[in-house]
PDB file of N, CA and C in Angstrom:
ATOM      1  N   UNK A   1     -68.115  26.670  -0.912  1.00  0.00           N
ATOM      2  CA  UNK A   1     -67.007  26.394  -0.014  1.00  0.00           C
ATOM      3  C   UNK A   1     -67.397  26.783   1.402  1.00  0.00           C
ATOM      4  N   UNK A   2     -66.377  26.179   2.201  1.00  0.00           N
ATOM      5  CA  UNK A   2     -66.371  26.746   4.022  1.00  0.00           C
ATOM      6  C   UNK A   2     -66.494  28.566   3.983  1.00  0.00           C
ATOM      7  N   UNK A   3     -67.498  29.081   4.220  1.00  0.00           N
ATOM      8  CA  UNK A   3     -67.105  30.625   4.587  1.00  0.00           C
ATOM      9  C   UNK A   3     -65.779  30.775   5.363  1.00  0.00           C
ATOM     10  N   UNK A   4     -65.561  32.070   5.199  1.00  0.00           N
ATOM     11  CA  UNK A   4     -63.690  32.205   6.135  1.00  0.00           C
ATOM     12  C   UNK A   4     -63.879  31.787   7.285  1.00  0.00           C
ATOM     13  N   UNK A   5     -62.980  31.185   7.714  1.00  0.00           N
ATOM     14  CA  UNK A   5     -62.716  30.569   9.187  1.00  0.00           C
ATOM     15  C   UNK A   5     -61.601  31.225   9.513  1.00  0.00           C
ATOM     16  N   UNK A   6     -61.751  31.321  11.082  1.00  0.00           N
ATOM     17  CA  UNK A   6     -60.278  31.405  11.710  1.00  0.00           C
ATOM     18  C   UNK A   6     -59.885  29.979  11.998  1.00  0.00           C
ATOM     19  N   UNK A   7     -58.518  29.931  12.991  1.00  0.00           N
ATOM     20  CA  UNK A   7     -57.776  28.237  13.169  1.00  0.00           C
ATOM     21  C   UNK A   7     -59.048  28.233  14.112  1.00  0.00           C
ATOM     22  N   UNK A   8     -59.362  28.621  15.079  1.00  0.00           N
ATOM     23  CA  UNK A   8     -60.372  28.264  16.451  1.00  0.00           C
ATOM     24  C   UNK A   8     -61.751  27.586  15.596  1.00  0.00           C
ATOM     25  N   UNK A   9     -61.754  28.268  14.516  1.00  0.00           N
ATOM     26  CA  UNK A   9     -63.240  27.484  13.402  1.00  0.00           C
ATOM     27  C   UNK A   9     -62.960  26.247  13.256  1.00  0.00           C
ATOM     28  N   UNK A  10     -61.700  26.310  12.432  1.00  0.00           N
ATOM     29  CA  UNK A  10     -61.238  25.110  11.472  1.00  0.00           C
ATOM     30  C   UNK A  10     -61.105  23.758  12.741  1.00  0.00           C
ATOM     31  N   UNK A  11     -60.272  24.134  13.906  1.00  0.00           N
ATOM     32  CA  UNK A  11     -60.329  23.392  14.790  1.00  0.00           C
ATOM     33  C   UNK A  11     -61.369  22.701  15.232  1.00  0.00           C
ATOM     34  N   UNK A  12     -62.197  23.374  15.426  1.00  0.00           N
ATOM     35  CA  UNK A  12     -64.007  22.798  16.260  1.00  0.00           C
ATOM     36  C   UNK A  12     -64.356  22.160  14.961  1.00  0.00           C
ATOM     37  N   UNK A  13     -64.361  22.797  13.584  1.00  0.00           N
ATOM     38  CA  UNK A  13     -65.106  21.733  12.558  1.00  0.00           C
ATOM     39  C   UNK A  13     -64.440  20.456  12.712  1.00  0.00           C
ATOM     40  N   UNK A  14     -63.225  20.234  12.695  1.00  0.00           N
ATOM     41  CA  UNK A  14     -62.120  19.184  11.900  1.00  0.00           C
ATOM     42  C   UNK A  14     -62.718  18.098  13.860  1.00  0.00           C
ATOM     43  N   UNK A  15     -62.698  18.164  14.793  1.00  0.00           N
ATOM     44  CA  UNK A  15     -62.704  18.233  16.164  1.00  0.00           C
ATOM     45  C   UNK A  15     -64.246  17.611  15.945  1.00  0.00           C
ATOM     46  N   UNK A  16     -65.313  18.124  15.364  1.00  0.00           N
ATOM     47  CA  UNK A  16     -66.709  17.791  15.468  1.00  0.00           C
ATOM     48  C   UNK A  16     -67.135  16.656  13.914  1.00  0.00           C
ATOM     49  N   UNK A  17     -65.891  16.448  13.262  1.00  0.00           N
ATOM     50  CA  UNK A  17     -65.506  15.701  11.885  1.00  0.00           C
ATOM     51  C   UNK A  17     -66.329  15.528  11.107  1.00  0.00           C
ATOM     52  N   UNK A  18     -66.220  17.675  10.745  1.00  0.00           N
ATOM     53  CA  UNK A  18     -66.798  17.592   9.235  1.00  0.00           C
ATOM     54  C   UNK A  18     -65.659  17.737   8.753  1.00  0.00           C
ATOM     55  N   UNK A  19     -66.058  16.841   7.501  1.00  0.00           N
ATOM     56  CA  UNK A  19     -65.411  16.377   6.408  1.00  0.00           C
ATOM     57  C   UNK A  19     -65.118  17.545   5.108  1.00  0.00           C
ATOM     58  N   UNK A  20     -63.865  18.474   5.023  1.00  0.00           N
ATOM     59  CA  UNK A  20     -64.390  19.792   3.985  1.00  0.00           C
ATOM     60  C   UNK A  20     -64.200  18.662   2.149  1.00  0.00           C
ATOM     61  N   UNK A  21     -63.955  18.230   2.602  1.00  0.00           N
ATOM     62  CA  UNK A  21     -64.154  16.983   0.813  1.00  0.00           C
ATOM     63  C   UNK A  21     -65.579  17.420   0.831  1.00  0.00           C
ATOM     64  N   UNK A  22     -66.229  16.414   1.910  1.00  0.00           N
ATOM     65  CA  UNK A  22     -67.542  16.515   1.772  1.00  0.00           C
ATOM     66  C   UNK A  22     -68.012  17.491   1.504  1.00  0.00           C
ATOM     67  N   UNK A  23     -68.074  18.542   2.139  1.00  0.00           N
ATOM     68  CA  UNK A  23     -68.797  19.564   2.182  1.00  0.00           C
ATOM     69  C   UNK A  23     -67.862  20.448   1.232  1.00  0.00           C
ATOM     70  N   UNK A  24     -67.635  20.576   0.185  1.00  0.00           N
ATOM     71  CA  UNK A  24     -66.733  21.213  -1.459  1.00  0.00           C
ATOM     72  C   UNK A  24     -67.818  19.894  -1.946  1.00  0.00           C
ATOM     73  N   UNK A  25     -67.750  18.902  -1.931  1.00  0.00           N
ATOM     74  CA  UNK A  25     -68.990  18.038  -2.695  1.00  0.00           C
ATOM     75  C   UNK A  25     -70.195  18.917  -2.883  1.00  0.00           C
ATOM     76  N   UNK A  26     -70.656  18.715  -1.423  1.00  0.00           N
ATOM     77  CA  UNK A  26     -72.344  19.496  -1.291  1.00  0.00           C
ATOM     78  C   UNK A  26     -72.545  20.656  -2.176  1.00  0.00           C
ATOM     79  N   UNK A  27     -71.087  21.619  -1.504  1.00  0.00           N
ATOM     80  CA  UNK A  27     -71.172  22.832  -2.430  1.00  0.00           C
ATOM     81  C   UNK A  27     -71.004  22.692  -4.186  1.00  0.00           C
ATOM     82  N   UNK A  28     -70.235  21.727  -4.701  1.00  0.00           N
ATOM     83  CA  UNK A  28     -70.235  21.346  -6.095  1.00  0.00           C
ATOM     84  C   UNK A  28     -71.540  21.493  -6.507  1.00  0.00           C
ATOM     85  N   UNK A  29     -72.539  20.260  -6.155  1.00  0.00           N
ATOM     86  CA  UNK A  29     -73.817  20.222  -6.239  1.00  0.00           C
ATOM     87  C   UNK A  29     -74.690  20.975  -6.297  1.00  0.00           C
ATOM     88  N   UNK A  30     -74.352  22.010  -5.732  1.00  0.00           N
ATOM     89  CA  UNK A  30     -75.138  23.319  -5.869  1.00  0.00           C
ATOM     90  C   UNK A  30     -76.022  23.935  -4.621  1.00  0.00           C
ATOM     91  N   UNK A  31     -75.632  23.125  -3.364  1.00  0.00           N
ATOM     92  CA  UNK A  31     -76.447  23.209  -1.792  1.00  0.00           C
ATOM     93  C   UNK A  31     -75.246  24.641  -1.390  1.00  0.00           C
ATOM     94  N   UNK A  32     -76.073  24.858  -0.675  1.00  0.00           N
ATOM     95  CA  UNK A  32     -75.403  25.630   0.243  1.00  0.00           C
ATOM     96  C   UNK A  32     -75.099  27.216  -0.218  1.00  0.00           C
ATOM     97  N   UNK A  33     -74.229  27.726   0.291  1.00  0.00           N
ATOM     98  CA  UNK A  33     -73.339  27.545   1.372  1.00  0.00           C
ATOM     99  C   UNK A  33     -73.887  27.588   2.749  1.00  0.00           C
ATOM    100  N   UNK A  34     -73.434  26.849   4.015  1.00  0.00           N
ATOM    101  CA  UNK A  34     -74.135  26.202   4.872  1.00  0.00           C
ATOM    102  C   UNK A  34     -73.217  27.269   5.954  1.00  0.00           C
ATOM    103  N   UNK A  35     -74.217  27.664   6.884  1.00  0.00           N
ATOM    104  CA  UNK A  35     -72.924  28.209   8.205  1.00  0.00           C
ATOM    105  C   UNK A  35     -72.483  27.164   8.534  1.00  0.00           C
ATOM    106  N   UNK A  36     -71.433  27.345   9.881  1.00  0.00           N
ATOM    107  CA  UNK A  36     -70.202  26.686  10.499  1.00  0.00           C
ATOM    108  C   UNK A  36     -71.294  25.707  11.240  1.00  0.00           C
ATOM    109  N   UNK A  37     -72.381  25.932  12.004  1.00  0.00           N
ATOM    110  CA  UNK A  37     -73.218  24.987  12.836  1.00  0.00           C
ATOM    111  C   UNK A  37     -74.332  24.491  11.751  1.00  0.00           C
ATOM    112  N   UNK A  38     -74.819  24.664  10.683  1.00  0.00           N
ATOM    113  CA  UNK A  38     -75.541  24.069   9.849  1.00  0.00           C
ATOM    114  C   UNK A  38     -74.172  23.083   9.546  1.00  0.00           C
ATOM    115  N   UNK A  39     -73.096  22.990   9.021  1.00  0.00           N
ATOM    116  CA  UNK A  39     -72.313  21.877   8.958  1.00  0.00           C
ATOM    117  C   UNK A  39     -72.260  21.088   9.797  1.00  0.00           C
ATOM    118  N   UNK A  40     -72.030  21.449  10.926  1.00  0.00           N
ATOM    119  CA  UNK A  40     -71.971  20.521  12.529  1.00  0.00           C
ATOM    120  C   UNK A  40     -72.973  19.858  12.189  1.00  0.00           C
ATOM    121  N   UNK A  41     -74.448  20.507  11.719  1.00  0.00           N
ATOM    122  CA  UNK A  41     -75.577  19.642  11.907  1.00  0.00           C
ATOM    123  C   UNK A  41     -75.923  18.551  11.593  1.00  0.00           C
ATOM    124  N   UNK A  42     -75.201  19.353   9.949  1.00  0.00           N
ATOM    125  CA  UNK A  42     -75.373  17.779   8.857  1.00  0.00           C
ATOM    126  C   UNK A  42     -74.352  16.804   9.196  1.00  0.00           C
ATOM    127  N   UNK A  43     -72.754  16.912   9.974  1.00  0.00           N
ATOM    128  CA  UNK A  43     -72.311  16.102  10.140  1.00  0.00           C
ATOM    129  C   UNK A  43     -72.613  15.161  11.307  1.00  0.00           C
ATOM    130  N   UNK A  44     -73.477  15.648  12.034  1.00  0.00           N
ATOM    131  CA  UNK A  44     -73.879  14.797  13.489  1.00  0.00           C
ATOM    132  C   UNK A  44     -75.013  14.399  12.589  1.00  0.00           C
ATOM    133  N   UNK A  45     -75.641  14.589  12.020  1.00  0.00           N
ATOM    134  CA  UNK A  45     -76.902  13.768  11.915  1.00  0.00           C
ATOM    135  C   UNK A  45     -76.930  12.923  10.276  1.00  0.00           C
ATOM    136  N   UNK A  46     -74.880  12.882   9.473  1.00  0.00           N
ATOM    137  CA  UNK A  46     -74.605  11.794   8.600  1.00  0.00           C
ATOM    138  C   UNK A  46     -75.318  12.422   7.164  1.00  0.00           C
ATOM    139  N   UNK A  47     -75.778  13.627   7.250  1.00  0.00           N
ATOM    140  CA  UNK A  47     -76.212  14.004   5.858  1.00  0.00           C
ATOM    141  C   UNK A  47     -74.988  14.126   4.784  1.00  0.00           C
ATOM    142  N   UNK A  48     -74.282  13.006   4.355  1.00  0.00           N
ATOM    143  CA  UNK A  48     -73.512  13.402   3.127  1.00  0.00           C
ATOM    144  C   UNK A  48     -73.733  13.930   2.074  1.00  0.00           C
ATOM    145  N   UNK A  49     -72.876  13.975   1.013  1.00  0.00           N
ATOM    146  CA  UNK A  49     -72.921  13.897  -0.202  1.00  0.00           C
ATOM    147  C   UNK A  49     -73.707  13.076  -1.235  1.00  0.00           C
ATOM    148  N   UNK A  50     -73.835  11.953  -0.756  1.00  0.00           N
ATOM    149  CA  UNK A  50     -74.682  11.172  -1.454  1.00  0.00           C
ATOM    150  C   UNK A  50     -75.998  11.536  -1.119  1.00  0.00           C
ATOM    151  N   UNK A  51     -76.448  12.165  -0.393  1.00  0.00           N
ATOM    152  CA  UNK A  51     -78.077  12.332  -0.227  1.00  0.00           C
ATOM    153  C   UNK A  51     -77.484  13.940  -1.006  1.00  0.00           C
ATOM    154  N   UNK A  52     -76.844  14.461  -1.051  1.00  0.00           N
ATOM    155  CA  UNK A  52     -76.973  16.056  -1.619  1.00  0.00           C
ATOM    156  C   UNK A  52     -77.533  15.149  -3.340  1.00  0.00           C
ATOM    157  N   UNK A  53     -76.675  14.575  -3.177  1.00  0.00           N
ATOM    158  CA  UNK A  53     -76.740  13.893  -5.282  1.00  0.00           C
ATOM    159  C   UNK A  53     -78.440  13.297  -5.021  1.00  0.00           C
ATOM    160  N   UNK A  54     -78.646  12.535  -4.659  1.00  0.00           N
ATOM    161  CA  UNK A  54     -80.124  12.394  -4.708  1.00  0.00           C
ATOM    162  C   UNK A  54     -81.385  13.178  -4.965  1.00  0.00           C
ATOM    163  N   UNK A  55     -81.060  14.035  -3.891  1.00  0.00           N
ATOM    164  CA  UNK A  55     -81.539  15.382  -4.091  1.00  0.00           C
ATOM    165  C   UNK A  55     -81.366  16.030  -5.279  1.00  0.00           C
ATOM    166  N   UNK A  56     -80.327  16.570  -5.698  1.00  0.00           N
ATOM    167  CA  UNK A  56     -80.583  16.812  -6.870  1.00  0.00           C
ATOM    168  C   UNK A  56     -80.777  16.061  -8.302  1.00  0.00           C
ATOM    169  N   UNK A  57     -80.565  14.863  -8.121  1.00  0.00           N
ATOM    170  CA  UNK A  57     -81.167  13.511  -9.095  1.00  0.00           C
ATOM    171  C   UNK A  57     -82.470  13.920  -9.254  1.00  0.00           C
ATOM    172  N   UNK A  58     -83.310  13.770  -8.025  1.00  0.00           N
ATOM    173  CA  UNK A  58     -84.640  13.792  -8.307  1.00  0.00           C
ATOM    174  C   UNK A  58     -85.226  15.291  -8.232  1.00  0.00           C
ATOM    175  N   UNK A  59     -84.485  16.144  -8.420  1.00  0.00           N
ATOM    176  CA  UNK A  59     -85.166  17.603  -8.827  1.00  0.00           C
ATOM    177  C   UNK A  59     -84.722  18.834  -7.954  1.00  0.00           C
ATOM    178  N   UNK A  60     -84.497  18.248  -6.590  1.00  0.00           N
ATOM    179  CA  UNK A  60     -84.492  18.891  -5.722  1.00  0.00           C
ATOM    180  C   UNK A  60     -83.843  20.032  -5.409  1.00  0.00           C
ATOM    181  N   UNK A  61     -83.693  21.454  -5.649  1.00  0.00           N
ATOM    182  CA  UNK A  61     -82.540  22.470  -5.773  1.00  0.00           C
ATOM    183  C   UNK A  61     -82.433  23.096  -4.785  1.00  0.00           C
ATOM    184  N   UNK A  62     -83.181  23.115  -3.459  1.00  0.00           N
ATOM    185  CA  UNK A  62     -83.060  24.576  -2.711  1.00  0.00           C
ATOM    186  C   UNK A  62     -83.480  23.274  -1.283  1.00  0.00           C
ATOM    187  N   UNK A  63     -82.525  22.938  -0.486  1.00  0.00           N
ATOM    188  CA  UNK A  63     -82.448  21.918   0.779  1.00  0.00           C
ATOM    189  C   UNK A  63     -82.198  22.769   1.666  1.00  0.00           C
ATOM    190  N   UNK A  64     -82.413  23.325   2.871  1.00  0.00           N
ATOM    191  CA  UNK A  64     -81.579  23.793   4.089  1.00  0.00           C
ATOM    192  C   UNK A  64     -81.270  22.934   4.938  1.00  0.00           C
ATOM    193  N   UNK A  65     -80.493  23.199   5.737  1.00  0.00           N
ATOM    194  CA  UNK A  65     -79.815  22.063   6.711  1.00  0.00           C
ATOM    195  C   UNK A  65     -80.206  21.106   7.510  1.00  0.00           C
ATOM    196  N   UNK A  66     -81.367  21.901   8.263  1.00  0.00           N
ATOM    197  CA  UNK A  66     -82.378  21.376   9.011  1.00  0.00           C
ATOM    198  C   UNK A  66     -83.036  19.936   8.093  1.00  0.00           C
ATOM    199  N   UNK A  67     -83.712  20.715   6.857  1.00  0.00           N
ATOM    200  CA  UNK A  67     -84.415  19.491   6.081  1.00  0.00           C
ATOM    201  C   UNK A  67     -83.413  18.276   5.625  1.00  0.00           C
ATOM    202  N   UNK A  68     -82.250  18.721   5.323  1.00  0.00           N
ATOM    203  CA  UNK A  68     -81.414  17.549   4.957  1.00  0.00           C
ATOM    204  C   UNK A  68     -80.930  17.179   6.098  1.00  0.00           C
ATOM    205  N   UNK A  69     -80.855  17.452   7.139  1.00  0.00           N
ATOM    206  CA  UNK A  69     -80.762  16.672   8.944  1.00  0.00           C
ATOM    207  C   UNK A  69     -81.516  15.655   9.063  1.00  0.00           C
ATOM    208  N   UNK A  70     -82.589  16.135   8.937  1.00  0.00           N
ATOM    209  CA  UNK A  70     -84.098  15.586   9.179  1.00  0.00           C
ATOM    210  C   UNK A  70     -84.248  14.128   8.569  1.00  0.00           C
ATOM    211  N   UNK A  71     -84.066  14.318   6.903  1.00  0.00           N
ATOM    212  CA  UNK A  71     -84.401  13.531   5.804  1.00  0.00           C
ATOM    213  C   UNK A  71     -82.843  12.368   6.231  1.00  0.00           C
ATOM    214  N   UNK A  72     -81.478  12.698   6.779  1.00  0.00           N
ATOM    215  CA  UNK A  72     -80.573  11.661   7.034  1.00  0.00           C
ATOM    216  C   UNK A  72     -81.196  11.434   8.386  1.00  0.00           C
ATOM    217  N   UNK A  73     -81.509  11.839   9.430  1.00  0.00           N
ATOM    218  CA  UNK A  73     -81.702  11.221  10.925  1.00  0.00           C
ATOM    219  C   UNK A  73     -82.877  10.202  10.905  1.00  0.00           C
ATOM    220  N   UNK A  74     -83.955  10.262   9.494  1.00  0.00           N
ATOM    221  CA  UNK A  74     -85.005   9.471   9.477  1.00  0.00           C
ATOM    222  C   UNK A  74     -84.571   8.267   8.641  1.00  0.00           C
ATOM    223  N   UNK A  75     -83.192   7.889   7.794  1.00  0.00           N
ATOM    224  CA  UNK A  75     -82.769   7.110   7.066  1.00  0.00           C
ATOM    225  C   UNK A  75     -82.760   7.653   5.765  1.00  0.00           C
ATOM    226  N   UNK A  76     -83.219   8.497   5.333  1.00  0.00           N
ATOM    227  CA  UNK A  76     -83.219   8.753   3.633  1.00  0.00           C
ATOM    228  C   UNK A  76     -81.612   8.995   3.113  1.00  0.00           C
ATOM    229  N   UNK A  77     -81.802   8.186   1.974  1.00  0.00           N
ATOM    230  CA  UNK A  77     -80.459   8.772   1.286  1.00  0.00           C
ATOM    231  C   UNK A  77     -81.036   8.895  -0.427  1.00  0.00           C
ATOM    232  N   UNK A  78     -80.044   8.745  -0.796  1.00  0.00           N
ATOM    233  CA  UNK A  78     -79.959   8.746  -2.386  1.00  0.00           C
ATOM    234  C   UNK A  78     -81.199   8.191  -3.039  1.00  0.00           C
ATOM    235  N   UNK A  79     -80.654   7.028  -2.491  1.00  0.00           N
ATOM    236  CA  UNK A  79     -81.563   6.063  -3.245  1.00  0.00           C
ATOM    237  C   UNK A  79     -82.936   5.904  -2.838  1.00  0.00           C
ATOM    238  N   UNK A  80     -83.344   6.138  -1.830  1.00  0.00           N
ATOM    239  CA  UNK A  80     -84.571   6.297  -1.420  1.00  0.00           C
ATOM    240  C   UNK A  80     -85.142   8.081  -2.458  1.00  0.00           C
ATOM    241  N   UNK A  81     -84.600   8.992  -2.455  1.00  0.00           N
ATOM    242  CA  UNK A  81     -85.005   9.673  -2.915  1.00  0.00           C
ATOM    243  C   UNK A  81     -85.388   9.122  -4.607  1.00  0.00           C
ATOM    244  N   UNK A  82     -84.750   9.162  -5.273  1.00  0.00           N
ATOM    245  CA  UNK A  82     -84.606   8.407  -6.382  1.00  0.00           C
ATOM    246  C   UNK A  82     -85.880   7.430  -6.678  1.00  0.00           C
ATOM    247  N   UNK A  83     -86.363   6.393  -5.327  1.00  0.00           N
ATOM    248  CA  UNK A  83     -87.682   6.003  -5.167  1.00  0.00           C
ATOM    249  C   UNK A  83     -88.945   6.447  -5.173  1.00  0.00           C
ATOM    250  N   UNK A  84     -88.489   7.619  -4.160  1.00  0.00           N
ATOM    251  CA  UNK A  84     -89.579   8.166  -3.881  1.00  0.00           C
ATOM    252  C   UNK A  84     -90.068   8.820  -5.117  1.00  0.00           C
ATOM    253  N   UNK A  85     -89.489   9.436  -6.152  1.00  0.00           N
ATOM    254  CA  UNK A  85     -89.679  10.457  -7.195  1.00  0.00           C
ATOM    255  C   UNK A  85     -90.019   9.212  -8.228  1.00  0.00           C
ATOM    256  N   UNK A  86     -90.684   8.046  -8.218  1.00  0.00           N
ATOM    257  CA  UNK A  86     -90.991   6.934  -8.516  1.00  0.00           C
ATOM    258  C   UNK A  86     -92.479   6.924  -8.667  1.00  0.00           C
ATOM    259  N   UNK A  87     -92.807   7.636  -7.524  1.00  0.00           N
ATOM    260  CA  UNK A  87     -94.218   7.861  -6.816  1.00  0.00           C
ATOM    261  C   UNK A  87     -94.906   9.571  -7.223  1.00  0.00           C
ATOM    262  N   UNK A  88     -94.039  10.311  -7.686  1.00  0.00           N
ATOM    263  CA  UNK A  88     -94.717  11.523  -8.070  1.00  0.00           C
ATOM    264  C   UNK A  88     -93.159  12.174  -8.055  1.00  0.00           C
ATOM    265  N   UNK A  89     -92.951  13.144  -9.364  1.00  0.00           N
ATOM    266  CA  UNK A  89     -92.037  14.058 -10.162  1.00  0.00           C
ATOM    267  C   UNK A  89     -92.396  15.421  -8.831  1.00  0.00           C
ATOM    268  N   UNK A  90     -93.330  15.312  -8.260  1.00  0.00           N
ATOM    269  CA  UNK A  90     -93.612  16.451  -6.995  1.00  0.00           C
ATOM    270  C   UNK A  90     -93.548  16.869  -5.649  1.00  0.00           C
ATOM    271  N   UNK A  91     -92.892  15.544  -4.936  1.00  0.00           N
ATOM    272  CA  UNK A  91     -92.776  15.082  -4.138  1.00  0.00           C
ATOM    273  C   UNK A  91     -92.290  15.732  -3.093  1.00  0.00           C
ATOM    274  N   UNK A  92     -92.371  16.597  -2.094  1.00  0.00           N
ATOM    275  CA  UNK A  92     -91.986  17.740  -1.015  1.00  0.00           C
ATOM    276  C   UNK A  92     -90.930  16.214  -0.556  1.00  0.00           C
ATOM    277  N   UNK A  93     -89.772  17.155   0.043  1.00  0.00           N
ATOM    278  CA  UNK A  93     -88.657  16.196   1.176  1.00  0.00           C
ATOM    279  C   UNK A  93     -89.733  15.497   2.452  1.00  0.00           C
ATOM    280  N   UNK A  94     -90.577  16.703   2.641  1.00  0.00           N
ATOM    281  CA  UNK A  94     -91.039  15.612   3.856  1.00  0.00           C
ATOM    282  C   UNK A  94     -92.199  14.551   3.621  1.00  0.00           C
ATOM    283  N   UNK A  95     -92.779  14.864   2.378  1.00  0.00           N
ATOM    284  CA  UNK A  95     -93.536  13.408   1.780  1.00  0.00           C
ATOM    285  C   UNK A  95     -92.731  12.362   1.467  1.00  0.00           C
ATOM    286  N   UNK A  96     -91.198  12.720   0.930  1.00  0.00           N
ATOM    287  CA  UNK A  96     -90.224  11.589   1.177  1.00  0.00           C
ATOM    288  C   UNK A  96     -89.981  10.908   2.220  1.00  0.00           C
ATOM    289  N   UNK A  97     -89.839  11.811   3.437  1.00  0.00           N
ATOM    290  CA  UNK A  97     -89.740  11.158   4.967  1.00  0.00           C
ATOM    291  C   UNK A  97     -90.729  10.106   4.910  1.00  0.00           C
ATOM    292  N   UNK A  98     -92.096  10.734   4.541  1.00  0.00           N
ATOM    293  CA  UNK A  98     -92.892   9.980   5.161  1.00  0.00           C
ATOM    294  C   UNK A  98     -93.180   8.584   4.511  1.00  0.00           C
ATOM    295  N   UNK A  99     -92.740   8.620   3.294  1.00  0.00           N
ATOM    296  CA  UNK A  99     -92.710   7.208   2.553  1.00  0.00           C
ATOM    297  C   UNK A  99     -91.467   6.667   3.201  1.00  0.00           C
ATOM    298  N   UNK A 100     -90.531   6.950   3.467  1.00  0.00           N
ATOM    299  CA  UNK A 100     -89.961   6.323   4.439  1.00  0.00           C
ATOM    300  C   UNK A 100     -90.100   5.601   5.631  1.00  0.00           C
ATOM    301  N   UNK A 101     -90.722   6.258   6.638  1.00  0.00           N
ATOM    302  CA  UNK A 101     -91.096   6.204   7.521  1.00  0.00           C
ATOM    303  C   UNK A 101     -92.394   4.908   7.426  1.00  0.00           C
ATOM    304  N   UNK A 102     -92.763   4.720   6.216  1.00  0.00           N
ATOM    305  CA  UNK A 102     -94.228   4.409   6.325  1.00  0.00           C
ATOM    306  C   UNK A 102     -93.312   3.046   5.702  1.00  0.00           C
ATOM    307  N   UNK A 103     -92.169   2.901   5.390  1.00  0.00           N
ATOM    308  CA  UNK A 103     -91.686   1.574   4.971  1.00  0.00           C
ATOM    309  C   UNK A 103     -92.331   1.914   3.212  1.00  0.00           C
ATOM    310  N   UNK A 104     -92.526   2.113   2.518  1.00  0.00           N
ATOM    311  CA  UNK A 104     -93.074   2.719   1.171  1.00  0.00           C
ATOM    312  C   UNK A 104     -91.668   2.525   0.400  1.00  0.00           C
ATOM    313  N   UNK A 105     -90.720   3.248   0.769  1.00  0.00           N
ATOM    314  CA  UNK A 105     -89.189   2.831  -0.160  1.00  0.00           C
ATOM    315  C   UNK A 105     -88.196   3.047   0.957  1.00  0.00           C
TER     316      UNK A 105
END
C-alpha cells in the first residue's frame, strides 16, 4: 500500500495522477512498497500494472522504480517481457531494454 500520507501527500499524488488502484495493484503483485516520489516516477514515465504482471510472468521479483521507469520510458510492457523471456529464462530488465530497443520484440 501508499505509506501514511498526510492530505498535503495525498493532494500532490492525486494532482501528479497516481492512480492508488494502480499502485494497491503493483503492491498486490508483490513490487514495492515504493516512496511518495518513486510513485511520481512510475506515474510520469506510465509504468503500470501491466508491466508489474509481466514482470512477474516472466520471473521477475525484486524491480525498483528507477528500473521499471526505465523499462516503461523505453516502451516495454507486458508483453514484450513475456517475449523477451522467449529468448533466455535469464534475462536481466536491461537485456530486455535492449531487445527492445534493438527492435528484437
Amino acid at each position: 500500500s501508499i505509506p501514511e500520507l498526510d492530505a498535503n501527500q495525498m493532494v500532490a499524488l492525486a494532482r501528479r495522477g497516481v492512480d492508488p488502484e494502480d499502485v494497491g495493484a503493483i503492491h498486490k503483485l508483490g513490487f514495492g512498497p515504493y516512496s511518495i516520489d518513486d510513485l511520481v516516477k512510475l506515474r510520469e514515465n506510465n509504468a503500470h500494472a501491466d508491466l508489474f504482471r509481466g514482470f512477474k510472468e516472466a520471473g521477475l521479483t525484486a524491480v525498483d522504480a528507477e528500473e521499471a521507469a526505465q523499462a516503461a520510458r523505453h516502451g516495454l510492457n507486458g508483453h514484450h517481457v513475456a517475449e523477451a523471456r522467449k529468448y533466455g529464462p535469464n534475462l536481466t530488465l536491461p537485456q530486455m531494454i535492449r531487445l527492445k530497443q534493438a527492435g528484437v520484440i
